[in-house]
Structures are given as C-alpha cells and as structure tokens.
PDB file of N, CA and C in Angstrom:
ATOM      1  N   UNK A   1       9.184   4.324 -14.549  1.00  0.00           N
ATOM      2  CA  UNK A   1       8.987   3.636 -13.289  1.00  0.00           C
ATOM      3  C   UNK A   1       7.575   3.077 -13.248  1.00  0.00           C
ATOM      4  N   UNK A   2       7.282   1.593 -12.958  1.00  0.00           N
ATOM      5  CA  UNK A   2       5.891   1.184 -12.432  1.00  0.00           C
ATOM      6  C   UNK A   2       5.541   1.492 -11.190  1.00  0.00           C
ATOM      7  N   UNK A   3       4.339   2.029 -11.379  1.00  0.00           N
ATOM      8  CA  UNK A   3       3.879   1.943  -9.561  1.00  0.00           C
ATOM      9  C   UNK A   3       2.542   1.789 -10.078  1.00  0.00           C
ATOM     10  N   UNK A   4       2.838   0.594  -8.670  1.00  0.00           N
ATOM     11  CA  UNK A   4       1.236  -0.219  -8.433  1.00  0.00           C
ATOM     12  C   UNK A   4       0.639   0.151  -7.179  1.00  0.00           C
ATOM     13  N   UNK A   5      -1.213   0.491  -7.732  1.00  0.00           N
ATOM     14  CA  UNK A   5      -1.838   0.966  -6.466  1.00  0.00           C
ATOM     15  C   UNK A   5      -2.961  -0.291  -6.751  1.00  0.00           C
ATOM     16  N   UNK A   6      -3.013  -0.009  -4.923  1.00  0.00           N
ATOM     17  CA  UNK A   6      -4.294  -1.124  -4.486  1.00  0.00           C
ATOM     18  C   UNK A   6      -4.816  -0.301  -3.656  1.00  0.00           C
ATOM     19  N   UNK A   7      -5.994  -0.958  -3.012  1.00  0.00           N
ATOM     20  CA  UNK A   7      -6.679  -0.481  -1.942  1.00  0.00           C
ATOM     21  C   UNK A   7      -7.799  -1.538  -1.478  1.00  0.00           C
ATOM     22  N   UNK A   8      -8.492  -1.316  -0.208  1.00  0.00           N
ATOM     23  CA  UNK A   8      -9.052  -2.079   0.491  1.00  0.00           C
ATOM     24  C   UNK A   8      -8.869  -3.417   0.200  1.00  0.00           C
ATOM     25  N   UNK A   9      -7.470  -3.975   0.933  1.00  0.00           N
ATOM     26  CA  UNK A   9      -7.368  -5.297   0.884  1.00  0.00           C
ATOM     27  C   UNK A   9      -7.633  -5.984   2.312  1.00  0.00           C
ATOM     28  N   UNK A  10      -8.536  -5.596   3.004  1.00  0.00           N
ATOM     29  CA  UNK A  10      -9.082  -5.872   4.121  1.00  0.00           C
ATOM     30  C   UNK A  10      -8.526  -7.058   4.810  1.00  0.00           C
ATOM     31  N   UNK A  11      -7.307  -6.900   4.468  1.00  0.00           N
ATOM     32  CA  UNK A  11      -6.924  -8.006   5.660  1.00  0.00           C
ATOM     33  C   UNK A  11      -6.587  -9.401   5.252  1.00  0.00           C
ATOM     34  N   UNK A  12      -6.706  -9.168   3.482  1.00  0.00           N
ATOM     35  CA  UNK A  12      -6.292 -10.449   2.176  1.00  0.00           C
ATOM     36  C   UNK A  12      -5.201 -10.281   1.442  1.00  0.00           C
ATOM     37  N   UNK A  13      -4.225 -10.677   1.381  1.00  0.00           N
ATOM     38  CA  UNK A  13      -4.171 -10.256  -0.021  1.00  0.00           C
ATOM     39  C   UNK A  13      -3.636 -11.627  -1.322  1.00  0.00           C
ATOM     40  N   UNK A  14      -4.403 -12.007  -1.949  1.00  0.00           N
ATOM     41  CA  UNK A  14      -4.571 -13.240  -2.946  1.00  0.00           C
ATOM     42  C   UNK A  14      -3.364 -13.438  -3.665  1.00  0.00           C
ATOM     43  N   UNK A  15      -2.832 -14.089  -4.139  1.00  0.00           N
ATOM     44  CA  UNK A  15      -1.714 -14.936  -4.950  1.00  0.00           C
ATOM     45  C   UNK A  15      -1.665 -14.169  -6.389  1.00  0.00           C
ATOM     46  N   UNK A  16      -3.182 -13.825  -6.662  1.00  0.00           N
ATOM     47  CA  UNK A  16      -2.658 -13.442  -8.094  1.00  0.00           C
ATOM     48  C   UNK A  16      -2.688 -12.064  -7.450  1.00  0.00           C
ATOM     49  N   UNK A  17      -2.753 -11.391  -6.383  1.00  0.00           N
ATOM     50  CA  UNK A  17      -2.534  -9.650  -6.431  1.00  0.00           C
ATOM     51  C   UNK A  17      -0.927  -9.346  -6.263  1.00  0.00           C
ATOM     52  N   UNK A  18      -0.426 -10.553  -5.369  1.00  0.00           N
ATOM     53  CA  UNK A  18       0.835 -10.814  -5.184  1.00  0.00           C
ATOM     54  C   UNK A  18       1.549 -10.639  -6.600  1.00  0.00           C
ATOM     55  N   UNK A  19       1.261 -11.640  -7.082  1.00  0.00           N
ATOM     56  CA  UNK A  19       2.213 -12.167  -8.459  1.00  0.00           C
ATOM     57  C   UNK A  19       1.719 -10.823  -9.595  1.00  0.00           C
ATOM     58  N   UNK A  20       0.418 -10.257  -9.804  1.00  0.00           N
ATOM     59  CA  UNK A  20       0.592  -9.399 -10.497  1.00  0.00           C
ATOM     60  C   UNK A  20       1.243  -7.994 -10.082  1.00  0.00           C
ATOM     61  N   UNK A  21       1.632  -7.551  -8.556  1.00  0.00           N
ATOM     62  CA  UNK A  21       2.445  -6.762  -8.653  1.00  0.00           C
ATOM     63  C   UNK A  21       4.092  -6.850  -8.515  1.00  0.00           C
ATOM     64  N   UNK A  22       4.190  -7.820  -9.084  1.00  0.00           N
ATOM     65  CA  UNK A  22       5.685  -8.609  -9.385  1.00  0.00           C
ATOM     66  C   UNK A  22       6.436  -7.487 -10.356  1.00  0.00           C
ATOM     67  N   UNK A  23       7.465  -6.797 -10.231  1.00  0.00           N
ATOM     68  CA  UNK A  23       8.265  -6.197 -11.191  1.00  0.00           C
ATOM     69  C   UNK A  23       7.893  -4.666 -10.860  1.00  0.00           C
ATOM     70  N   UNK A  24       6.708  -4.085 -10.277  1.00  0.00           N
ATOM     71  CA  UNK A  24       6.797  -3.073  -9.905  1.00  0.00           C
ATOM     72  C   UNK A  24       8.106  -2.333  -8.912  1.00  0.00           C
ATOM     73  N   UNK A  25       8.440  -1.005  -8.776  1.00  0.00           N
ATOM     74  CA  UNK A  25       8.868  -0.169  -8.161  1.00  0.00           C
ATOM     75  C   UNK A  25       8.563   0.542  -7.123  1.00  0.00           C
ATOM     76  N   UNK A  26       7.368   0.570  -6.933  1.00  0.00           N
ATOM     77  CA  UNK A  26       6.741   0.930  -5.518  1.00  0.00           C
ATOM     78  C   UNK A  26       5.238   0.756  -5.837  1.00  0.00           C
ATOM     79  N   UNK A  27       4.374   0.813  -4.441  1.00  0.00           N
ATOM     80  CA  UNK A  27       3.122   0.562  -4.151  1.00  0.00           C
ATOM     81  C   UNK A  27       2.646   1.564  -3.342  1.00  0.00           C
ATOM     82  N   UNK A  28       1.230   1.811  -4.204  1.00  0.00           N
ATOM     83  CA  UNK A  28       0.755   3.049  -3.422  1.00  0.00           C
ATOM     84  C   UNK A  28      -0.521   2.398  -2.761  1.00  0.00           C
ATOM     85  N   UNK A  29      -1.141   2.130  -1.581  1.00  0.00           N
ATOM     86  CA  UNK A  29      -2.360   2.139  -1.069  1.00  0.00           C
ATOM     87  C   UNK A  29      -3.002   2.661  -0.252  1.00  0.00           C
ATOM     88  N   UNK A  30      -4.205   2.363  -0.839  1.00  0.00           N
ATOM     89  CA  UNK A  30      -5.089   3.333  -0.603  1.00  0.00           C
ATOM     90  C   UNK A  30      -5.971   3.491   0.645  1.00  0.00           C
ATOM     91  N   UNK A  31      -5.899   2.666   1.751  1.00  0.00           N
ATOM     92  CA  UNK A  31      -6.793   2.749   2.601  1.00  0.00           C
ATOM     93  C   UNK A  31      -6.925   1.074   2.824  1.00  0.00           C
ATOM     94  N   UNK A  32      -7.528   0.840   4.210  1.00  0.00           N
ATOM     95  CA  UNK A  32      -8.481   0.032   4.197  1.00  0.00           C
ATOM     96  C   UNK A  32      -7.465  -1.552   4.092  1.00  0.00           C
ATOM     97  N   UNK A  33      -6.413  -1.768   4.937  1.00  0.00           N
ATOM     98  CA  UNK A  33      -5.554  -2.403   4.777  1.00  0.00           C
ATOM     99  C   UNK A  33      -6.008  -3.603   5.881  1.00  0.00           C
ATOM    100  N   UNK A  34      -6.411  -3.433   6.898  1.00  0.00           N
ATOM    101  CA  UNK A  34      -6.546  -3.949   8.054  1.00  0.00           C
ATOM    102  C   UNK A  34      -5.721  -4.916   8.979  1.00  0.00           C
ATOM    103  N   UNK A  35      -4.319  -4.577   9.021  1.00  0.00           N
ATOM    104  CA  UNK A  35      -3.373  -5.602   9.618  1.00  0.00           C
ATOM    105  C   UNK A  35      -1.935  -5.033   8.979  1.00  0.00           C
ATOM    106  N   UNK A  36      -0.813  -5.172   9.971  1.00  0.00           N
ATOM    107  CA  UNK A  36       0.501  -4.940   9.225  1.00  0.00           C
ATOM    108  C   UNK A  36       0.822  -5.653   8.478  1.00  0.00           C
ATOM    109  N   UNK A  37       0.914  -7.086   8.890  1.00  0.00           N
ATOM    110  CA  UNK A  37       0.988  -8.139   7.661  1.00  0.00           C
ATOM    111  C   UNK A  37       0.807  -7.671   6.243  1.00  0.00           C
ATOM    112  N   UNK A  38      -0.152  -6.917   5.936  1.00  0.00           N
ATOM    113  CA  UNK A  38      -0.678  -7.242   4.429  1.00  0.00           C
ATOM    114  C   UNK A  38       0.653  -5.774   3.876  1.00  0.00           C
ATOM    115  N   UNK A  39       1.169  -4.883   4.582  1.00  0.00           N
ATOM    116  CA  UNK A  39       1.951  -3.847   4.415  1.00  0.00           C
ATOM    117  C   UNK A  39       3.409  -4.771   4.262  1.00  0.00           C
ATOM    118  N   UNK A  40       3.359  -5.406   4.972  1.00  0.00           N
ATOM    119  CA  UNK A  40       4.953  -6.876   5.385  1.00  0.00           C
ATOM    120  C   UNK A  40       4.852  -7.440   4.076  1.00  0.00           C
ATOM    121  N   UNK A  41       3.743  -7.500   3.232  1.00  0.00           N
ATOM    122  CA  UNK A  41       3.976  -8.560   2.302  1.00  0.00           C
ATOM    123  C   UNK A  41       4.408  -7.973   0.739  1.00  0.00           C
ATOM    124  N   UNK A  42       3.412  -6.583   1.132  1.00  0.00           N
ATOM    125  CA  UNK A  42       3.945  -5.862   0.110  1.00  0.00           C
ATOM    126  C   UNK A  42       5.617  -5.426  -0.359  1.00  0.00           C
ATOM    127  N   UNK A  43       6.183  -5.158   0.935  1.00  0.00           N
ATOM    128  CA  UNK A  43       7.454  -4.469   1.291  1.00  0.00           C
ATOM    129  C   UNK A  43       8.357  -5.611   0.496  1.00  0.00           C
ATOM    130  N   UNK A  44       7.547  -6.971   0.289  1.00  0.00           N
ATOM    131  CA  UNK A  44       8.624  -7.566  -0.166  1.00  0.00           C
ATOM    132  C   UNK A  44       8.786  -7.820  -1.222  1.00  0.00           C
ATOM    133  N   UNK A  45       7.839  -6.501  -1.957  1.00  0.00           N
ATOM    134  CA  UNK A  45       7.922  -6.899  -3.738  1.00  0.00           C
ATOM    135  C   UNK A  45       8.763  -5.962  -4.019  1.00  0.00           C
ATOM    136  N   UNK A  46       8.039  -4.519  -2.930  1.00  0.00           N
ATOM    137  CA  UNK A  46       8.679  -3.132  -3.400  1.00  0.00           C
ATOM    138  C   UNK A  46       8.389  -1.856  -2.087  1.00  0.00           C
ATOM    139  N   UNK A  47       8.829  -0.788  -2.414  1.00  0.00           N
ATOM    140  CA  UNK A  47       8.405  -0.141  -1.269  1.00  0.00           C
ATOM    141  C   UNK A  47       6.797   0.671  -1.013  1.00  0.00           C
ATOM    142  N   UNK A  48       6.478   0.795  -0.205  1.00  0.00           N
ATOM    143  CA  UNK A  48       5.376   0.626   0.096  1.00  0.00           C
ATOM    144  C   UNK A  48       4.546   2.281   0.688  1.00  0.00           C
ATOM    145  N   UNK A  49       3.682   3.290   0.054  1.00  0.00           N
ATOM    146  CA  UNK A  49       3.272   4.187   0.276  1.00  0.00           C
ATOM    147  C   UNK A  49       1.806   4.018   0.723  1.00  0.00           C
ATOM    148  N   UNK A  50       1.474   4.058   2.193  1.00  0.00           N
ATOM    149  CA  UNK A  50       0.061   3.601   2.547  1.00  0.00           C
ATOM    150  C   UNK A  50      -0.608   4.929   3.123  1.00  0.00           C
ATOM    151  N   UNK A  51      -2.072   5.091   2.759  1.00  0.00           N
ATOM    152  CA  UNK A  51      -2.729   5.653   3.815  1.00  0.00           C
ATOM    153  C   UNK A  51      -3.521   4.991   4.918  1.00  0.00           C
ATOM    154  N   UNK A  52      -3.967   5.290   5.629  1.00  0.00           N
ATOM    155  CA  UNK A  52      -5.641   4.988   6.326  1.00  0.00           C
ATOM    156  C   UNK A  52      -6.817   4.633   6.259  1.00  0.00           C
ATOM    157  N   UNK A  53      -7.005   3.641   6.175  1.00  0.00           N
ATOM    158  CA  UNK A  53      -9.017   4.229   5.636  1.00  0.00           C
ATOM    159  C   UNK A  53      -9.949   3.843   6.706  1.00  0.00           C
ATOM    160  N   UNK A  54     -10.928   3.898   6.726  1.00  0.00           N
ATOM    161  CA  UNK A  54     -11.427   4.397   7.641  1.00  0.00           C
ATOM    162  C   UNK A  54     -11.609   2.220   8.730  1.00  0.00           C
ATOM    163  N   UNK A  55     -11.505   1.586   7.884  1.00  0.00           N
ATOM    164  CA  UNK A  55     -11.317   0.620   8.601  1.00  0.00           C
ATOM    165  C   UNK A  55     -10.152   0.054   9.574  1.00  0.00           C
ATOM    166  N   UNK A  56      -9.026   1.142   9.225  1.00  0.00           N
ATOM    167  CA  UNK A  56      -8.000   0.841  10.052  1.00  0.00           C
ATOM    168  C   UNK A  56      -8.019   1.283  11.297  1.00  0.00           C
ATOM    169  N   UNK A  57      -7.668   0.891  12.465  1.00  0.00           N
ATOM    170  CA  UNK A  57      -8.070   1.432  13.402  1.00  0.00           C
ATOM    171  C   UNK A  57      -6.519   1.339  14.469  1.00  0.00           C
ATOM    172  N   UNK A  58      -6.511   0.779  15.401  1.00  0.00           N
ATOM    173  CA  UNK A  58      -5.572   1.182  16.434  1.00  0.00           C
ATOM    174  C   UNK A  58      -4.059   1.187  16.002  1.00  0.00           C
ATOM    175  N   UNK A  59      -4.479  -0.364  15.038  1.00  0.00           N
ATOM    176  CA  UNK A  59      -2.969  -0.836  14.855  1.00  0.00           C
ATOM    177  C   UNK A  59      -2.233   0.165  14.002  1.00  0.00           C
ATOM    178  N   UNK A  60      -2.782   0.804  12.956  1.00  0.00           N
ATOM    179  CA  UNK A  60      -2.921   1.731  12.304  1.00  0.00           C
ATOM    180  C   UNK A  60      -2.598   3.203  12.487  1.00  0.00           C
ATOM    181  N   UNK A  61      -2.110   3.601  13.822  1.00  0.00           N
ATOM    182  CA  UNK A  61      -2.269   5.060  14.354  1.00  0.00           C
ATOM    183  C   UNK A  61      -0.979   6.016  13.527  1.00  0.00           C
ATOM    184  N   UNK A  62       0.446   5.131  13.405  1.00  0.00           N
ATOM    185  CA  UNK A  62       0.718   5.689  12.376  1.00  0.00           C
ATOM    186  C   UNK A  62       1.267   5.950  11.203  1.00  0.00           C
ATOM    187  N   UNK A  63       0.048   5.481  10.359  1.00  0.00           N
ATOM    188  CA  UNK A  63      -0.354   6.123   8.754  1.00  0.00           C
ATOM    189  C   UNK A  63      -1.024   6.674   9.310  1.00  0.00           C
ATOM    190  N   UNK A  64      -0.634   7.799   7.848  1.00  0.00           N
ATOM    191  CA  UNK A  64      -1.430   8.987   7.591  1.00  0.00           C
ATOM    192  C   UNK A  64      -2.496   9.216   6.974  1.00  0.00           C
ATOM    193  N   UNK A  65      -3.711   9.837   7.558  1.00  0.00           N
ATOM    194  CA  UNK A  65      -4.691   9.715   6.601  1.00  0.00           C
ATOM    195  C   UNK A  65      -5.135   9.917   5.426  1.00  0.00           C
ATOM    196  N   UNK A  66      -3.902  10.789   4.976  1.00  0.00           N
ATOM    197  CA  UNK A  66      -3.525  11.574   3.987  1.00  0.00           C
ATOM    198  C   UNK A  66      -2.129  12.185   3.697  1.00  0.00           C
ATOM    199  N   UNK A  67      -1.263  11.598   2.567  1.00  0.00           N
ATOM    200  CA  UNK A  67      -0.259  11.822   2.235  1.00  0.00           C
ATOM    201  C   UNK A  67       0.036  12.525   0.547  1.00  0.00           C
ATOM    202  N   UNK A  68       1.159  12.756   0.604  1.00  0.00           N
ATOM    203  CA  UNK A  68       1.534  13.098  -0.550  1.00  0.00           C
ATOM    204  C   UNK A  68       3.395  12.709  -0.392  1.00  0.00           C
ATOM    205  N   UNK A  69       3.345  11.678  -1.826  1.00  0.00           N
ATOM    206  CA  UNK A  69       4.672  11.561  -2.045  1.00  0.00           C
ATOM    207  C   UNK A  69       5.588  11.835  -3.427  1.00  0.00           C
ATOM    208  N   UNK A  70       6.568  12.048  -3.520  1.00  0.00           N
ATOM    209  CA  UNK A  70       7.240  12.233  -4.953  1.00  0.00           C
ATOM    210  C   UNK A  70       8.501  11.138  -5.438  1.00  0.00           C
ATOM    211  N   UNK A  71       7.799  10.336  -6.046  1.00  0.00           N
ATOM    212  CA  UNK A  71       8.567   9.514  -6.773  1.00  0.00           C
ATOM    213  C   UNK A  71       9.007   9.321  -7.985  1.00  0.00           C
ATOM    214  N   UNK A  72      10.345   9.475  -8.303  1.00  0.00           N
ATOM    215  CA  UNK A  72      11.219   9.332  -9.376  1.00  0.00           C
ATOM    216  C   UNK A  72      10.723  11.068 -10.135  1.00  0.00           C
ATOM    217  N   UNK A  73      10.340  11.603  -9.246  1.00  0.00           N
ATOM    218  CA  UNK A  73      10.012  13.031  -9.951  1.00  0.00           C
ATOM    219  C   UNK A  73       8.377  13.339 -10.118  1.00  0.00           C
ATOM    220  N   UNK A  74       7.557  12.619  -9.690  1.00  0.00           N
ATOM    221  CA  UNK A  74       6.241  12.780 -10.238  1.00  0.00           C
ATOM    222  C   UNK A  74       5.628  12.504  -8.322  1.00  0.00           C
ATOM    223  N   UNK A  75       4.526  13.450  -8.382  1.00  0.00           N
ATOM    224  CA  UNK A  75       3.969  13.810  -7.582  1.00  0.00           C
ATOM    225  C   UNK A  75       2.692  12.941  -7.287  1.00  0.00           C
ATOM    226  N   UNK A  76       2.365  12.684  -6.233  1.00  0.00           N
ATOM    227  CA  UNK A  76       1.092  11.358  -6.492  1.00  0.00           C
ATOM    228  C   UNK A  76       0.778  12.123  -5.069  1.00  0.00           C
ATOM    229  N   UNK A  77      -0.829  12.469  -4.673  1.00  0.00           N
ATOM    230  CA  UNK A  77      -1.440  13.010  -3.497  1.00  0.00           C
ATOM    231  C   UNK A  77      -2.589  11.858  -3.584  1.00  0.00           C
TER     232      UNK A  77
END
C-alpha cells in the first residue's frame, strides 16, 4: 500500500503536490492545514488521515490533535 504524508500546507496546495500524490492509497497529514478545502482536495485522490497543528484554529475543532491509525495492518501514530 502507498501512503502519502504532507504537512503544513497552509492553506495551498500546488499542482505538482496534487499530481505527485496521484496513485496513492491514503494520506496522512500532519498539521497545519488551514481550511477544509485543502482536506476536500485531498479526499479526492484518496482517503484522508489529518491532525491539528497549531495553526488550525476554529474551523478545525474536530481533528484531533493527535491520532493514531491502522492501515492495511501497519500502525502509523
């Protein structure tokens, strides 16, 4: 299984971050997202595992600031 992680995409996210997570299986990020949109855009490559970071703020209330998930058998905190 591919899984692609990003983080602090503050509220961007560029054509080639798009197109290079093309073919992945899920997305892990890391924080620091700033807007649902950029979570909306992901969802439409693959599914989408987000935390918090400290720039997220209202819209944000709930993600977790800290997660742990298990995919395809493997543990990612």
């Amino acid at each position: 299984m591919r899984i692609g992680i990003i983080s602090d995409t503050h509220g961007l996210l560029r054509p080639e971050v798009i197109e290079s997570l093309d073919g992945y299986e899920a997305i892990l990020h890391g924080g620091d997202i700033n807007k649902q949109e950029i979570i909306d855009q992901l969802e439409k490559i693959a599914p989408v595992y987000a935390v918090r970071g400290n720039n997220d703020k209202e819209w944000a209330e709930n993600i977790p600031i800290i997660d742990a998930v298990i995919i395809d058998a493997v543990m990612a905190e």
